[in-house]
C-alpha atoms as a PDB file:
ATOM      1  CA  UNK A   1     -16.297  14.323  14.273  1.00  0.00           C
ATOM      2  CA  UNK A   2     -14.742  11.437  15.958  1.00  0.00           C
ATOM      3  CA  UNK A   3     -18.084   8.895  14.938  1.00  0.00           C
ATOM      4  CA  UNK A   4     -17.574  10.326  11.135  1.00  0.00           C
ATOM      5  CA  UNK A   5     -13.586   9.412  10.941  1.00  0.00           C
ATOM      6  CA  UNK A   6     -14.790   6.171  12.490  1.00  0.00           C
ATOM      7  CA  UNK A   7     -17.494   5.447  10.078  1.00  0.00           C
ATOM      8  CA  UNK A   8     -14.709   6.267   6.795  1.00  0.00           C
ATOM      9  CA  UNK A   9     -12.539   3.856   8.237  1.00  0.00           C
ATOM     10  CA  UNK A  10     -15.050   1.173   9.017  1.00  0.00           C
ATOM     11  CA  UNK A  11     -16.185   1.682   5.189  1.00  0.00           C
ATOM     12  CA  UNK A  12     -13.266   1.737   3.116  1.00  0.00           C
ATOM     13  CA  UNK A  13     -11.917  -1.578   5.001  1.00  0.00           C
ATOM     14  CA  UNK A  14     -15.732  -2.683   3.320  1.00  0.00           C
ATOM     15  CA  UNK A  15     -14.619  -1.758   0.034  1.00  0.00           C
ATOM     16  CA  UNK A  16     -11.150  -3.021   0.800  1.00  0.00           C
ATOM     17  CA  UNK A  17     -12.015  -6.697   1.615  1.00  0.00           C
ATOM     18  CA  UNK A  18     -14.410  -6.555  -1.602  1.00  0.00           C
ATOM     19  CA  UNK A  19     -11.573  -5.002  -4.001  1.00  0.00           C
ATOM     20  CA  UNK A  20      -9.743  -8.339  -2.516  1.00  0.00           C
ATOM     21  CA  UNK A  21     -12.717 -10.585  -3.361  1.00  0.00           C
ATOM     22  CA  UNK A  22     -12.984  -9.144  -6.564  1.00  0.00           C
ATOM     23  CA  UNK A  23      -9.146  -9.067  -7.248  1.00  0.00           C
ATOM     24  CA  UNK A  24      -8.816 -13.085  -5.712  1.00  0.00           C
ATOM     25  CA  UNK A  25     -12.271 -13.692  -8.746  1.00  0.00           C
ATOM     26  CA  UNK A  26     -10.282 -12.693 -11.542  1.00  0.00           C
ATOM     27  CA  UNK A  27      -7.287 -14.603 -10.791  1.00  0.00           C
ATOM     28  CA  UNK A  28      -9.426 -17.373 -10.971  1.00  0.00           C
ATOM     29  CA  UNK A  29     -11.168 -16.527 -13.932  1.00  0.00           C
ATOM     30  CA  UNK A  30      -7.547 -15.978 -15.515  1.00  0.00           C
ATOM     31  CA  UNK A  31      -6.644 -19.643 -14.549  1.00  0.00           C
ATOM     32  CA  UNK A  32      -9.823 -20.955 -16.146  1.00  0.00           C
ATOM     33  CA  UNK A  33      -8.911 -18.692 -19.722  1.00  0.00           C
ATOM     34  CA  UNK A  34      -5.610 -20.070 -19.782  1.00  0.00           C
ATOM     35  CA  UNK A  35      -7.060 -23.518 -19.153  1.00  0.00           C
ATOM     36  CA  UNK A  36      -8.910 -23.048 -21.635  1.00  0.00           C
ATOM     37  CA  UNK A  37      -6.328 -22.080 -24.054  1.00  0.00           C
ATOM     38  CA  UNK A  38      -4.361 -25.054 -22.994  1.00  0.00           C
ATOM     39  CA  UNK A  39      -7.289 -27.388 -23.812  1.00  0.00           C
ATOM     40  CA  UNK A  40      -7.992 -25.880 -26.821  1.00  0.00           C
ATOM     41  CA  UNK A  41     -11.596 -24.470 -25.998  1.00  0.00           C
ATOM     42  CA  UNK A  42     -11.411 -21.113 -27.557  1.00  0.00           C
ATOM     43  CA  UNK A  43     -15.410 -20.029 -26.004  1.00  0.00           C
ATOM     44  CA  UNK A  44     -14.383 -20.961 -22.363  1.00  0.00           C
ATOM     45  CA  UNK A  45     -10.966 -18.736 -22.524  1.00  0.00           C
ATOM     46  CA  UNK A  46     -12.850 -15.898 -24.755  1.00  0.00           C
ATOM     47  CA  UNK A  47     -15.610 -16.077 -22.298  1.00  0.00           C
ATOM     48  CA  UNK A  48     -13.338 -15.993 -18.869  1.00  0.00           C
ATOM     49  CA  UNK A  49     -11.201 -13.606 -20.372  1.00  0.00           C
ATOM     50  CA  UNK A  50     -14.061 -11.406 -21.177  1.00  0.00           C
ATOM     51  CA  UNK A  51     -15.474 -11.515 -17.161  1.00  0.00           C
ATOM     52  CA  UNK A  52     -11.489 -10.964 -16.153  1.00  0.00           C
ATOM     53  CA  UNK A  53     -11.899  -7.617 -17.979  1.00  0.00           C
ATOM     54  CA  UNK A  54     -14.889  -7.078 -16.252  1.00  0.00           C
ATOM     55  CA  UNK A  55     -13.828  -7.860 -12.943  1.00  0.00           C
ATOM     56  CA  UNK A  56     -10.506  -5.997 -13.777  1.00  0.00           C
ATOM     57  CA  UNK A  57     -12.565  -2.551 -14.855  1.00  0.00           C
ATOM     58  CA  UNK A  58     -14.966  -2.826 -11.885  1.00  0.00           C
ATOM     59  CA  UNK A  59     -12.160  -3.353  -9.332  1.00  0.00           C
ATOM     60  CA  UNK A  60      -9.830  -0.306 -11.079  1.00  0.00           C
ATOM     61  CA  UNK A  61     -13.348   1.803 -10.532  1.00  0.00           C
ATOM     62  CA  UNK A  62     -14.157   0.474  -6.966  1.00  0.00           C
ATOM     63  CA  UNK A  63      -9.971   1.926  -6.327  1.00  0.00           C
ATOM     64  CA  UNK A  64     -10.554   5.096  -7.592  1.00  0.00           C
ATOM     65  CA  UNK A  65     -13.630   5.280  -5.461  1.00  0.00           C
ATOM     66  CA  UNK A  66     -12.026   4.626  -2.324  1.00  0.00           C
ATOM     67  CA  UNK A  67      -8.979   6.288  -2.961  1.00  0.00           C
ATOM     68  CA  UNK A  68     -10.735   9.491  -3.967  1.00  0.00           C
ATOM     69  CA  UNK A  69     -13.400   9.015  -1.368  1.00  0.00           C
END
């Protein structure tokens, strides 16, 4: 029983330090969008905007996961 709490804890810090990764990504991404909008390059901000949403939906998933894990 001890190994199993061990092996939870060990995984959702995984998934923690990704949900970071993936959280630090689309700050970046929403930099380069407004850059974009600021330069007046409307297919670099659609296109960053569009992977922010991505990121956004795949980290909202990856914290249900863990916090329903």
């Amino acid at each position: 029983m001890r190994e199993s709490r061990r092996a939870d804890r060990r995984r959702h810090g995984g998934l923690l330090v990704y949900l970071i990764l993936l959280l630090s990504l689309q700050a970046f991404l929403l930099v380069v969008a407004l850059e974009g909008v600021a330069a007046h390059d409307p297919a670099l901000a659609r296109n960053a905007a569009i992977l922010s949403i991505v990121l956004l939906t795949s980290s909202w998933g990856l914290w249900w996961f863990v916090r329903h894990d």
